[in-house]
PDB file of N, CA and C in Angstrom:
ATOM      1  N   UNK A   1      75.396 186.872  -1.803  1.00  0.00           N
ATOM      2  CA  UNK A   1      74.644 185.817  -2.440  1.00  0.00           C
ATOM      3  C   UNK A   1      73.185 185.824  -1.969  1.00  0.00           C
ATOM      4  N   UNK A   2      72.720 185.955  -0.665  1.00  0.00           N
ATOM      5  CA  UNK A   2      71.515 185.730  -0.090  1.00  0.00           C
ATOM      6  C   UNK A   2      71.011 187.625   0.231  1.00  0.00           C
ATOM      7  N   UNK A   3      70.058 187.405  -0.653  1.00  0.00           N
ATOM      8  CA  UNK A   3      70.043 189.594  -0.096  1.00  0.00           C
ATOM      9  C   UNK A   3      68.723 189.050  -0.777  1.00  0.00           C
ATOM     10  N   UNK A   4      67.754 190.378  -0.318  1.00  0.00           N
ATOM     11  CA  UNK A   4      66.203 190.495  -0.236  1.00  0.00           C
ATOM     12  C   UNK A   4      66.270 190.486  -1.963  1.00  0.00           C
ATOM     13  N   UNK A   5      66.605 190.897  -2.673  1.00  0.00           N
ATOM     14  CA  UNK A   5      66.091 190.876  -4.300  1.00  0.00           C
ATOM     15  C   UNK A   5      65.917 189.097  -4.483  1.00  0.00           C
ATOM     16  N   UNK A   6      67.164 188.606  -4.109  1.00  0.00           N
ATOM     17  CA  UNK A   6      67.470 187.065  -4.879  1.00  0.00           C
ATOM     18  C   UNK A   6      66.299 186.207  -3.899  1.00  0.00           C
ATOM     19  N   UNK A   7      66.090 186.593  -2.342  1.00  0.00           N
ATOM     20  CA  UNK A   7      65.752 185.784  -1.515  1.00  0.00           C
ATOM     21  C   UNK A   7      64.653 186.559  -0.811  1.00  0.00           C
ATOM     22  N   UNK A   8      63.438 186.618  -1.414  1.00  0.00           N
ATOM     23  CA  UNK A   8      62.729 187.897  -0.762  1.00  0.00           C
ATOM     24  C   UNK A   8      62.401 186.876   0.360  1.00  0.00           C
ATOM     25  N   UNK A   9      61.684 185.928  -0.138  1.00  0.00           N
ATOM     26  CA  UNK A   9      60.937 185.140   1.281  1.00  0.00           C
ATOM     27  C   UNK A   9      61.779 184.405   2.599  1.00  0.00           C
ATOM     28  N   UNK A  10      63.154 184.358   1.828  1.00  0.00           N
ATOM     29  CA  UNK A  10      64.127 184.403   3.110  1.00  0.00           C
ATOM     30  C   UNK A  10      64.044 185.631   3.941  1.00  0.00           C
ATOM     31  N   UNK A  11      64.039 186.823   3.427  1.00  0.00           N
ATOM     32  CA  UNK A  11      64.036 187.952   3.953  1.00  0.00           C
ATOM     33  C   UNK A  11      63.151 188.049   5.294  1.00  0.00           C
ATOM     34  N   UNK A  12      62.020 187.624   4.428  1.00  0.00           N
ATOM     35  CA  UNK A  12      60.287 187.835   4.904  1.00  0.00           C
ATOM     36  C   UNK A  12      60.727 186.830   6.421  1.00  0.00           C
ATOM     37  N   UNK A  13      61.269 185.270   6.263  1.00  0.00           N
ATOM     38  CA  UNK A  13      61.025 184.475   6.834  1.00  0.00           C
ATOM     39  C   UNK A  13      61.850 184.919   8.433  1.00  0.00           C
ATOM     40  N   UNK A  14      63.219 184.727   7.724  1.00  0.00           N
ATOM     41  CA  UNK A  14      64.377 185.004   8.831  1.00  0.00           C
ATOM     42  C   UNK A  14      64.389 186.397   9.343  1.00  0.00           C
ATOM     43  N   UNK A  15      64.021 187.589   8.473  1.00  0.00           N
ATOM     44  CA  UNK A  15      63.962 189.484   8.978  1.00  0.00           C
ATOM     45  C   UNK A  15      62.729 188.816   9.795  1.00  0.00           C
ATOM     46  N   UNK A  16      61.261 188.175   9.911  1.00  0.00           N
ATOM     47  CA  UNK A  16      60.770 188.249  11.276  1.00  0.00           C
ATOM     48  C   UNK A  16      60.334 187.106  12.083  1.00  0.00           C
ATOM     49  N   UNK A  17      60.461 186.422  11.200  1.00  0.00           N
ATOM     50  CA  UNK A  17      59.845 185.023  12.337  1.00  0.00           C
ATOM     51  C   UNK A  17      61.361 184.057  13.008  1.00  0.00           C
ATOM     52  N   UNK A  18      61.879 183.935  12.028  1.00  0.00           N
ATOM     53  CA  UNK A  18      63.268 182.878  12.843  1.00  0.00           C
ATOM     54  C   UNK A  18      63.960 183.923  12.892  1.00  0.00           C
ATOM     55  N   UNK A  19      64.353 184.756  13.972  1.00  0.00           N
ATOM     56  CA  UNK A  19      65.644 185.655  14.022  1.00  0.00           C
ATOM     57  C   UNK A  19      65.871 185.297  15.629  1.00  0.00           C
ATOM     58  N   UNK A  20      66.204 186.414  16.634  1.00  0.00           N
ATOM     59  CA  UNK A  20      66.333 186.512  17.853  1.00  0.00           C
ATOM     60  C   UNK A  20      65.318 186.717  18.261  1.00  0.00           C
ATOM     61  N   UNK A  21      63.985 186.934  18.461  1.00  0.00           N
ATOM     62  CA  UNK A  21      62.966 187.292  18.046  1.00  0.00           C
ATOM     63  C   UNK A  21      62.083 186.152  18.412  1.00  0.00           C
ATOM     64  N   UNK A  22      62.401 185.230  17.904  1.00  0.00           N
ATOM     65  CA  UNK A  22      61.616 183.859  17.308  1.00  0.00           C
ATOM     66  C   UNK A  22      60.669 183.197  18.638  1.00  0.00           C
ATOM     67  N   UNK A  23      61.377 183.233  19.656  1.00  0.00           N
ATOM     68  CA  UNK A  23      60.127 182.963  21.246  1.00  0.00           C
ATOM     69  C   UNK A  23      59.113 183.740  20.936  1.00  0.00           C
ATOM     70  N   UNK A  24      59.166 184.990  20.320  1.00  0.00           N
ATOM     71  CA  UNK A  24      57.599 185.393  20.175  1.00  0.00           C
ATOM     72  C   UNK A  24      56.377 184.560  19.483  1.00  0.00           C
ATOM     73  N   UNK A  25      57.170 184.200  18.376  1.00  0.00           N
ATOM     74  CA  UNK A  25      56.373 183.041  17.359  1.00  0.00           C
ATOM     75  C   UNK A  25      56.115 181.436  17.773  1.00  0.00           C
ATOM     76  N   UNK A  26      56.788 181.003  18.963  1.00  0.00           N
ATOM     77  CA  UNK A  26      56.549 180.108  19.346  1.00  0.00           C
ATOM     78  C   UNK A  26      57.899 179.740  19.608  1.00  0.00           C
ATOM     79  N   UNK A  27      58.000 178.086  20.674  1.00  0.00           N
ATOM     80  CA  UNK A  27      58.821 177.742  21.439  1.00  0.00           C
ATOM     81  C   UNK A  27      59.818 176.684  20.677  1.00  0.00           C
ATOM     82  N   UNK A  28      59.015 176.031  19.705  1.00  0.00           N
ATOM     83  CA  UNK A  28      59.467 175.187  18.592  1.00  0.00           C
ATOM     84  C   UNK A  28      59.745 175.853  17.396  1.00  0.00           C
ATOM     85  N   UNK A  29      60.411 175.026  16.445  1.00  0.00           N
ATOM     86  CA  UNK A  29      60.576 175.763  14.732  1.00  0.00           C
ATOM     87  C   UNK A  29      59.443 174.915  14.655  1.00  0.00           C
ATOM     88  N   UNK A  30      58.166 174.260  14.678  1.00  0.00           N
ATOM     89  CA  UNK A  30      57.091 173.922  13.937  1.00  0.00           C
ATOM     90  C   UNK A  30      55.832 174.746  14.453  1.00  0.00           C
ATOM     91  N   UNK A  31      56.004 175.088  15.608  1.00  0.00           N
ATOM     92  CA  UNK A  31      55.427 176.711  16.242  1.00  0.00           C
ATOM     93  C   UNK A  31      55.783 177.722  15.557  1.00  0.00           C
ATOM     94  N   UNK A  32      56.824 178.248  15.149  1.00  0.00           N
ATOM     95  CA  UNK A  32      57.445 179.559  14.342  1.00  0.00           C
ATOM     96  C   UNK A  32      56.855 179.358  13.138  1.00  0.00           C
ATOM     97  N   UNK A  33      57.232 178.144  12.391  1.00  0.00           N
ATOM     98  CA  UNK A  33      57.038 177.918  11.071  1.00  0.00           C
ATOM     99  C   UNK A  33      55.358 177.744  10.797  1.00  0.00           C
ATOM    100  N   UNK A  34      55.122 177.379  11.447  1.00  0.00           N
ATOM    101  CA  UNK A  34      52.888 177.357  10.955  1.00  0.00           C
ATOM    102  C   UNK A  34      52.878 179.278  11.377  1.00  0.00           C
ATOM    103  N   UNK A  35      53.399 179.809  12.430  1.00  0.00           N
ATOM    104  CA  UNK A  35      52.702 180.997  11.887  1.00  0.00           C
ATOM    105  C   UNK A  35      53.028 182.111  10.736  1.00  0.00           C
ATOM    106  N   UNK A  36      54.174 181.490  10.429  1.00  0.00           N
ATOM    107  CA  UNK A  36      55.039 181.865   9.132  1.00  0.00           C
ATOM    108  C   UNK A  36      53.957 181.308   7.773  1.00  0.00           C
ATOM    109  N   UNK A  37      53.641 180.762   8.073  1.00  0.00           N
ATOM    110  CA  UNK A  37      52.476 179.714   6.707  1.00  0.00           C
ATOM    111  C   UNK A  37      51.654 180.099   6.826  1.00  0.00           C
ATOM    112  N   UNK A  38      50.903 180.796   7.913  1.00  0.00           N
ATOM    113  CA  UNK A  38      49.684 181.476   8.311  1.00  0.00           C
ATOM    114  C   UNK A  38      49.505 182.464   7.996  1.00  0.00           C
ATOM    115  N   UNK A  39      50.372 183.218   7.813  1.00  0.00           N
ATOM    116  CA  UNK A  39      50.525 184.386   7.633  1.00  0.00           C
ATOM    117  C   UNK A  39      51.015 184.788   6.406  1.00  0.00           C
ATOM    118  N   UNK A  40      51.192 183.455   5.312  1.00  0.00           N
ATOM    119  CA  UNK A  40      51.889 183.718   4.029  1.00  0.00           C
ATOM    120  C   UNK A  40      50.865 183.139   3.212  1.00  0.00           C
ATOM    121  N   UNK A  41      50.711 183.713   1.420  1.00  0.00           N
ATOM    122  CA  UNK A  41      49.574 183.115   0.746  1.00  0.00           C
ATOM    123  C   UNK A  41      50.397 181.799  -0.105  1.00  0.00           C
ATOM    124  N   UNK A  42      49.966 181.167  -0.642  1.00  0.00           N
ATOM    125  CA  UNK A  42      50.232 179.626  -0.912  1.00  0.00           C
ATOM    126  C   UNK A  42      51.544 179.883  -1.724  1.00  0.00           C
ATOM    127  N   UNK A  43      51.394 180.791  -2.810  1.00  0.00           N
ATOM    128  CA  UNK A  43      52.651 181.656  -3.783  1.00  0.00           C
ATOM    129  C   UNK A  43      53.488 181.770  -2.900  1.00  0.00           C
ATOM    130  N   UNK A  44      53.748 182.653  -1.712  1.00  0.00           N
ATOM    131  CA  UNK A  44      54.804 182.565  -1.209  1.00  0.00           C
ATOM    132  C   UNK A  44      55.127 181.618  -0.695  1.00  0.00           C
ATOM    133  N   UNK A  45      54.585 180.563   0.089  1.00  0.00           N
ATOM    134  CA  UNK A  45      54.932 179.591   0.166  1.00  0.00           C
ATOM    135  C   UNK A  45      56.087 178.880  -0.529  1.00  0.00           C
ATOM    136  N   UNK A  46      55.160 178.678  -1.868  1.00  0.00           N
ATOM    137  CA  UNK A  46      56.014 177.684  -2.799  1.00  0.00           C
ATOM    138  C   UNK A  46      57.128 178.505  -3.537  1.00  0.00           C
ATOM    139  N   UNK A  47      57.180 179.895  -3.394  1.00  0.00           N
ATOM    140  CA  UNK A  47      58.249 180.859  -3.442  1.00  0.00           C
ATOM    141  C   UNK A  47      59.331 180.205  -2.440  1.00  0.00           C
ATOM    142  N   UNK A  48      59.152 179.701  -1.301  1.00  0.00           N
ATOM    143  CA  UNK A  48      59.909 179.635   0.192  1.00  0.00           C
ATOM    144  C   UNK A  48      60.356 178.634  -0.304  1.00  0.00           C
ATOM    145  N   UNK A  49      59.928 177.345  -0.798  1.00  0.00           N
ATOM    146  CA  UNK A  49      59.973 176.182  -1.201  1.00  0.00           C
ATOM    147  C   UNK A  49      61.463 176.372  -2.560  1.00  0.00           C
ATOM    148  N   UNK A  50      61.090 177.296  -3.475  1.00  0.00           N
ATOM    149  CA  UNK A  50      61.899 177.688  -4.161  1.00  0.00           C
ATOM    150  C   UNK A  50      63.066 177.796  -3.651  1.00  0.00           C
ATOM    151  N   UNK A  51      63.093 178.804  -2.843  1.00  0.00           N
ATOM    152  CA  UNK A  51      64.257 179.413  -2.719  1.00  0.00           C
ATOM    153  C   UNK A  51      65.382 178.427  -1.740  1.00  0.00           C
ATOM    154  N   UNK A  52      64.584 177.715  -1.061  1.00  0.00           N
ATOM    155  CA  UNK A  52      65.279 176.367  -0.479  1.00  0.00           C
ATOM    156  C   UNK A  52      65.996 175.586  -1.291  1.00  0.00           C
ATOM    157  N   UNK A  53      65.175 174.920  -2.540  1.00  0.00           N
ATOM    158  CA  UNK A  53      66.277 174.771  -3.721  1.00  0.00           C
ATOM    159  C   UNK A  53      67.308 175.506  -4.051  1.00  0.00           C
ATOM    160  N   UNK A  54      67.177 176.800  -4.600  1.00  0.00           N
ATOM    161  CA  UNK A  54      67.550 177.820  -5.012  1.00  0.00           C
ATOM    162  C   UNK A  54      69.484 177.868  -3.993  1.00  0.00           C
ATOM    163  N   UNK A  55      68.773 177.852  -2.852  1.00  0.00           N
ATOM    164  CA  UNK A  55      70.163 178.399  -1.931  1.00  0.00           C
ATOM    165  C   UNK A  55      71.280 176.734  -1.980  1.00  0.00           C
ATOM    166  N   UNK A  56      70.151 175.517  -1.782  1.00  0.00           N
ATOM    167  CA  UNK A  56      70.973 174.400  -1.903  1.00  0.00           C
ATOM    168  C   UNK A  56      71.934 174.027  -3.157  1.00  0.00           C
ATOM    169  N   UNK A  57      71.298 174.706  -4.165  1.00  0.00           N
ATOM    170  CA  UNK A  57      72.427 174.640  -5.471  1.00  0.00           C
ATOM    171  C   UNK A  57      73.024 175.339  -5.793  1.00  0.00           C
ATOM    172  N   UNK A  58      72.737 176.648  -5.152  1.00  0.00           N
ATOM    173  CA  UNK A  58      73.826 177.760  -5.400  1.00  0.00           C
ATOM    174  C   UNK A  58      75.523 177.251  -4.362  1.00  0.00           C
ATOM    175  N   UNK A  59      75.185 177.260  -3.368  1.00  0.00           N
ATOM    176  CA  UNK A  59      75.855 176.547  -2.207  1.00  0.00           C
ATOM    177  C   UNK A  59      76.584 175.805  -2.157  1.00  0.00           C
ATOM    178  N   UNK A  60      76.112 174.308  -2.750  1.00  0.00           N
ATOM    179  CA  UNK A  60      76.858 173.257  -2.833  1.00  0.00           C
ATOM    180  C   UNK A  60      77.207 173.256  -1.906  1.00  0.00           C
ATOM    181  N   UNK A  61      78.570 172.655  -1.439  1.00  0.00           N
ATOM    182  CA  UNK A  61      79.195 172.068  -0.352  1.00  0.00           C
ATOM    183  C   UNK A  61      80.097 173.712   1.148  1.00  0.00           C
ATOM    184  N   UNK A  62      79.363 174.815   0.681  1.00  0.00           N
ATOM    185  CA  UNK A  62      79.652 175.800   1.203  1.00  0.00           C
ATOM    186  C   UNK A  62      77.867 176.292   2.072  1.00  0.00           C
ATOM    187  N   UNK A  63      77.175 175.348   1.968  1.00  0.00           N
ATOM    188  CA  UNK A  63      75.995 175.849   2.248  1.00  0.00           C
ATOM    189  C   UNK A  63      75.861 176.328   3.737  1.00  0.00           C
ATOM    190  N   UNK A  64      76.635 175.560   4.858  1.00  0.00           N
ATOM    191  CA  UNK A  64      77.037 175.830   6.235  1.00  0.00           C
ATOM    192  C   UNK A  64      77.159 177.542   6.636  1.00  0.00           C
ATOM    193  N   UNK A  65      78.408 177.472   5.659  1.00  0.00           N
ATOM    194  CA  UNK A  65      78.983 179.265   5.246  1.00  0.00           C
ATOM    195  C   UNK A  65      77.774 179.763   4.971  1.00  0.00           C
ATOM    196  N   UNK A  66      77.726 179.861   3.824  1.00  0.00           N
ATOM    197  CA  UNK A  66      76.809 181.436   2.817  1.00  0.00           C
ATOM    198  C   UNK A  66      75.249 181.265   3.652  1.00  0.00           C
ATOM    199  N   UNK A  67      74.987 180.154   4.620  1.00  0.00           N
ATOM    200  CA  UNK A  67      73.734 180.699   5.694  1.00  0.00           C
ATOM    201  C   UNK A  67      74.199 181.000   6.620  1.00  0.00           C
ATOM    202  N   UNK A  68      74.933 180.919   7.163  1.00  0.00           N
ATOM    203  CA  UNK A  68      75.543 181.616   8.428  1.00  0.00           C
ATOM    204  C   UNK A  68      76.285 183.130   8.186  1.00  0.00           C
ATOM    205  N   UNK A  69      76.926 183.330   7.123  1.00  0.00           N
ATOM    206  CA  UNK A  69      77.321 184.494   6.999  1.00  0.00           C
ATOM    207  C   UNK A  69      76.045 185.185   6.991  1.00  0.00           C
ATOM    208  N   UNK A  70      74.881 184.733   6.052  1.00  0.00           N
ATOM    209  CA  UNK A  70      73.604 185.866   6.109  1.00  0.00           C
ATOM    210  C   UNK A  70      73.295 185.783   6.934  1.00  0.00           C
ATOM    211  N   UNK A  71      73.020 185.050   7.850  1.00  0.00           N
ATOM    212  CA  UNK A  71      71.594 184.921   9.088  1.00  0.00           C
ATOM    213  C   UNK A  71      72.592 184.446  10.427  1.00  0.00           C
ATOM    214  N   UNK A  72      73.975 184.413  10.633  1.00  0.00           N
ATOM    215  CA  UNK A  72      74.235 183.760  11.477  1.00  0.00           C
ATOM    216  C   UNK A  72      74.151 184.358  13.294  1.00  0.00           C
ATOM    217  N   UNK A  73      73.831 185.741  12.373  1.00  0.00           N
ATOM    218  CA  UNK A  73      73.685 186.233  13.670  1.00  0.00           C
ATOM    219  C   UNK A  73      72.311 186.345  14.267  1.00  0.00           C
ATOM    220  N   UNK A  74      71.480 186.410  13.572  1.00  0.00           N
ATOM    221  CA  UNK A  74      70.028 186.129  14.686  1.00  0.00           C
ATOM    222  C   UNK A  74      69.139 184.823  14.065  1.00  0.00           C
ATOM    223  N   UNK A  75      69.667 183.802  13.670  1.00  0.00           N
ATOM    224  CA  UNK A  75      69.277 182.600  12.994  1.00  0.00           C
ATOM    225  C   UNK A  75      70.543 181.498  13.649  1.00  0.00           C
ATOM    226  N   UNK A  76      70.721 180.371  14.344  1.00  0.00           N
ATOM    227  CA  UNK A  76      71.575 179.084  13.597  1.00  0.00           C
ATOM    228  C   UNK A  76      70.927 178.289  13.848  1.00  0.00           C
ATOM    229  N   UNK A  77      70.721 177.287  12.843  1.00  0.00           N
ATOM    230  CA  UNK A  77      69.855 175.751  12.846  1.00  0.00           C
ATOM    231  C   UNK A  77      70.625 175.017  14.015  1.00  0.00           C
ATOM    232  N   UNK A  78      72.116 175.054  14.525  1.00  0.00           N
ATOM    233  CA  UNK A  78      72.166 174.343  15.457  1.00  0.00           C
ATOM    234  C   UNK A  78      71.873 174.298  16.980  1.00  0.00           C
ATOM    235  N   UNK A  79      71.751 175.936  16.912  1.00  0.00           N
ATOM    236  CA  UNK A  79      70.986 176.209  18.072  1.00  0.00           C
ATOM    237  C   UNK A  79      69.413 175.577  18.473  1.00  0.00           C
ATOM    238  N   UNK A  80      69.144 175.026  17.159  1.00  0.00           N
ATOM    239  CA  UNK A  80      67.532 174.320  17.287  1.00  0.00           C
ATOM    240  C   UNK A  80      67.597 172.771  17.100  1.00  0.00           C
ATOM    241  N   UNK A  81      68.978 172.079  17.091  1.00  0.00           N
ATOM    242  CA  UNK A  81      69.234 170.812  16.909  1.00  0.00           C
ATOM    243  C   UNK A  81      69.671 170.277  15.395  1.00  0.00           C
ATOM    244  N   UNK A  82      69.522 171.273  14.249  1.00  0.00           N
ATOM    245  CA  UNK A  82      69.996 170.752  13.159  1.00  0.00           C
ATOM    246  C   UNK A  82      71.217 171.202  12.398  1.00  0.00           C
ATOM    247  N   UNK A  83      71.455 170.917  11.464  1.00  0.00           N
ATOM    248  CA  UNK A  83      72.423 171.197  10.338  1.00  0.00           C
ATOM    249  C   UNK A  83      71.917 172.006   9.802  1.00  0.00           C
ATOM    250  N   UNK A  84      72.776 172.802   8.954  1.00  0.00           N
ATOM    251  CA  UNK A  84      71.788 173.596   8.045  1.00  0.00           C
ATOM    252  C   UNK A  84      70.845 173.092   6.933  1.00  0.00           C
ATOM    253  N   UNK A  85      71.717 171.704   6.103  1.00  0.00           N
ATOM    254  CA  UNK A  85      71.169 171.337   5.630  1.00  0.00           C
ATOM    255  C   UNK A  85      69.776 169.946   5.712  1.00  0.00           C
ATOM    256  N   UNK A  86      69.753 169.519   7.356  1.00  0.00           N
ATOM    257  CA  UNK A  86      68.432 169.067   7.894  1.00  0.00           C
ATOM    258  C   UNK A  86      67.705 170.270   8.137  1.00  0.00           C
ATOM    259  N   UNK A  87      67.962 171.377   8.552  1.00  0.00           N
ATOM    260  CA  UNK A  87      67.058 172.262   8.836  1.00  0.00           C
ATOM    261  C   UNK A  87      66.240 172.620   7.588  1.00  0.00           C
ATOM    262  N   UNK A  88      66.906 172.922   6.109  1.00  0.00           N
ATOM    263  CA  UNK A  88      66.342 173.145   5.434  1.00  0.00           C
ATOM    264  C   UNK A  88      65.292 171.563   4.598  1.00  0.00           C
ATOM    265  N   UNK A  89      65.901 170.645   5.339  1.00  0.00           N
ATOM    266  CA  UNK A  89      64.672 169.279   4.572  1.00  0.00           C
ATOM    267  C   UNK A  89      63.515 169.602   5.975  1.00  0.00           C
ATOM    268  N   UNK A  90      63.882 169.784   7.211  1.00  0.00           N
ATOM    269  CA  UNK A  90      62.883 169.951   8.407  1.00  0.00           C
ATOM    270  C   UNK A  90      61.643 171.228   7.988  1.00  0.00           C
ATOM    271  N   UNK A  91      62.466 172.650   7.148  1.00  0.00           N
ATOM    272  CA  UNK A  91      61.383 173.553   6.970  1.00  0.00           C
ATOM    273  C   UNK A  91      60.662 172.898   5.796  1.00  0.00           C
ATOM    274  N   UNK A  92      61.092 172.184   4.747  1.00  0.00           N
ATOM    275  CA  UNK A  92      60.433 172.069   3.643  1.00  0.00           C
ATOM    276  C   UNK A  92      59.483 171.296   3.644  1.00  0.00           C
ATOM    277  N   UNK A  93      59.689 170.128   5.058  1.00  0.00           N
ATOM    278  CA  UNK A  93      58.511 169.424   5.242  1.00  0.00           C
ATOM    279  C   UNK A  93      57.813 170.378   5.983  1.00  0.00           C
ATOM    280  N   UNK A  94      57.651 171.064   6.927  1.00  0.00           N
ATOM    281  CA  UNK A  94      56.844 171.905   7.570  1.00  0.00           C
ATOM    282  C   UNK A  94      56.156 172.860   6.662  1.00  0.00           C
ATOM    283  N   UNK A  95      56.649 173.341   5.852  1.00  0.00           N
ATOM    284  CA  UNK A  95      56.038 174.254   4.826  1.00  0.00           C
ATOM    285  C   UNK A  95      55.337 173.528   3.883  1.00  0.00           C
ATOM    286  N   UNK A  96      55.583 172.272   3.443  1.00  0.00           N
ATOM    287  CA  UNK A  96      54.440 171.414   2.637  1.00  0.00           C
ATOM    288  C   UNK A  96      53.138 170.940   3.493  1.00  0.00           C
ATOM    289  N   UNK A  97      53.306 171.004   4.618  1.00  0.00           N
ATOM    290  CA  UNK A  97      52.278 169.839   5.473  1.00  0.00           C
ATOM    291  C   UNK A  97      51.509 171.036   6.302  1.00  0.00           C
ATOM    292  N   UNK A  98      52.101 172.259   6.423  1.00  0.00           N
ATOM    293  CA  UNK A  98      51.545 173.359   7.040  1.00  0.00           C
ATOM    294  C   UNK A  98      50.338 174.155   6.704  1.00  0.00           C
TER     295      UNK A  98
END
């Protein structure tokens, strides 16, 4: 369901800034996430923004699953204090206000 064609800017986001990785980009997800925005032009952005929708309605009530099966191994929102699905209202405000 989640692969680089359907989800490029997931790709972009989680392949380098939130993975195992992610202390490089900073100590917080609002540290990771501004240099993720910094480094992205406004299109992708609101591409990112997309695809946040995109995964929440594909998902439905399996959304826990089908992000953890993709990313669960160098990504989990609870390792950073959230749900998957606060994590994804936490990036969407960070990516609007960023």
């Amino acid at each position: 369901m989640i692969d680089e064609k359907s989800y490029p800017q997931f790709h972009t986001l989680f392949g380098a800034y939130l993975n195992q990785d992610a202390d490089l980009w900073g100590e917080t997800l609002e540290e990771v996430v501004s240099c993720f925005t910094r480094d992205s032009s406004f299109e992708e952005i609101q591409q990112t923004l997309a695809e946040i929708e995109k995964i929440k309605k594909e998902a439905g009530g399996e959304l826990d699953k089908i992000f953890y099966d993709a990313y669960g191994f160098d990504f989990n929102p609870i390792l950073w204090g959230y749900t998957t699905f606060q994590f994804f209202e936490k990036l969407k405000e960070l990516l609007k206000n960023g």
